[in-house]
Protein backbone atom coordinates (compact mmCIF):
# COMPACT_ATOMS: atom_id res chain seq x y z
CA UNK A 1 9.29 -20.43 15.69
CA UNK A 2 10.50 -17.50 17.65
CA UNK A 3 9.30 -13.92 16.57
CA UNK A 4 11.69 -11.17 16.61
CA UNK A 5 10.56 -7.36 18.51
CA UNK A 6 11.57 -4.54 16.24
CA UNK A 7 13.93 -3.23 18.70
CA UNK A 8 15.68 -6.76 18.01
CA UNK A 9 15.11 -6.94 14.53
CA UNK A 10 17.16 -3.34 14.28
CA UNK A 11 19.91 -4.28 16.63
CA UNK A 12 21.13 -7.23 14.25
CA UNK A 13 23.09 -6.07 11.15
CA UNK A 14 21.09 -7.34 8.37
CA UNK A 15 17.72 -5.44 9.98
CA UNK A 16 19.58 -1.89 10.11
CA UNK A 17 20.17 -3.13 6.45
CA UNK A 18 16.93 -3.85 5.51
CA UNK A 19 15.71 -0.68 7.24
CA UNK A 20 18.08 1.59 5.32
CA UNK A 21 17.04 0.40 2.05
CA UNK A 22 13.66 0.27 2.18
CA UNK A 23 14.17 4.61 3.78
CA UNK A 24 15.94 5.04 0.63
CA UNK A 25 13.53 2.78 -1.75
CA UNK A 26 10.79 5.08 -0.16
CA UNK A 27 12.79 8.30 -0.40
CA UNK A 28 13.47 8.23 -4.13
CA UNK A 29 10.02 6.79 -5.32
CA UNK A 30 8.42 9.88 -2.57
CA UNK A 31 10.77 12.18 -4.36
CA UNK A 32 9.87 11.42 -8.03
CA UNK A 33 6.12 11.52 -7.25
CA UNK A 34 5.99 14.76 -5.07
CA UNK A 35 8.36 16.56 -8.43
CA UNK A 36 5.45 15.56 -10.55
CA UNK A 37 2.76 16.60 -8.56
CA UNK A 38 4.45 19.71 -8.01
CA UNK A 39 5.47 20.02 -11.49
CA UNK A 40 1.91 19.59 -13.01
CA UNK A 41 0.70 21.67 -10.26
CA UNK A 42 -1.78 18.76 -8.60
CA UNK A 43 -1.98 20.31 -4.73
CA UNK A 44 -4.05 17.84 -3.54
CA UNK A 45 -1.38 14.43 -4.83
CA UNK A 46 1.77 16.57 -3.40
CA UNK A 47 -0.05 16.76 0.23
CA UNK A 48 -1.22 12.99 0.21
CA UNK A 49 1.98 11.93 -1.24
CA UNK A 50 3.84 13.96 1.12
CA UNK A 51 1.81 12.98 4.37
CA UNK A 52 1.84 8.98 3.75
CA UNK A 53 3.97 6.46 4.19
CA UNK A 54 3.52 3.70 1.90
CA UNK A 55 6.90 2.24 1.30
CA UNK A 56 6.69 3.42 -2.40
CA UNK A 57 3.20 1.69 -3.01
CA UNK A 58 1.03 4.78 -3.44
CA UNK A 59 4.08 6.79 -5.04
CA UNK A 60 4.38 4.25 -7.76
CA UNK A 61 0.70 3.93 -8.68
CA UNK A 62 0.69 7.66 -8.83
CA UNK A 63 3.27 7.91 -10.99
CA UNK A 64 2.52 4.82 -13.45
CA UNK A 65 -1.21 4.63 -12.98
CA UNK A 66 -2.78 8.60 -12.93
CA UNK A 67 -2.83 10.47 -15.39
CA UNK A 68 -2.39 14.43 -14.31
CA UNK A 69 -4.86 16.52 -16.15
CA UNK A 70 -3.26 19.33 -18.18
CA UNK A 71 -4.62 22.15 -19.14
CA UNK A 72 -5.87 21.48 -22.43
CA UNK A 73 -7.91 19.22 -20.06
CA UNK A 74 -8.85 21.91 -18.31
CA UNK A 75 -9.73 23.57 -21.33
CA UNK A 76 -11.87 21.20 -23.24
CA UNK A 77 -14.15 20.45 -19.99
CA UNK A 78 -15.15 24.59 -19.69
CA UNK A 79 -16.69 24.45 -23.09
């Protein structure tokens, strides 16, 4: 079985395929993940989000799987 170099891999038409879907499958999932870290204000999400590229994986997890604290969270913990 013969491996294929990325530079090969790009030059034939179904890998500058692949590669454009999985830039936009990352670019939507980064997008919806850095407008709700920005939007509930979590700094330290929007930076890692932005920084890393995870093909969608850490996006996705961050978007299904934490929960942003709000600030009645806030709240409640200064009592």
């Amino acid at each position: 079985m013969h491996m294929l170099g990325m530079e090969q891999f790009i030059n034939m038409p179904s890998g500058k395929l692949a590669l454009m879907l999985i830039i936009i499958w990352s670019l939507i999932w980064k997008g919806f993940a850095l407008w709700k870290a920005a939007r509930v204000g979590s700094k330290p999400w929007f930076v890692i989000i932005l920084v890393l590229n995870t093909l969608g994986i850490l996006e996705i997890i961050y978007l299904f799987a934490v929960k942003p604290r709000t600030t009645l969270d806030f709240k409640n913990t200064e009592k």
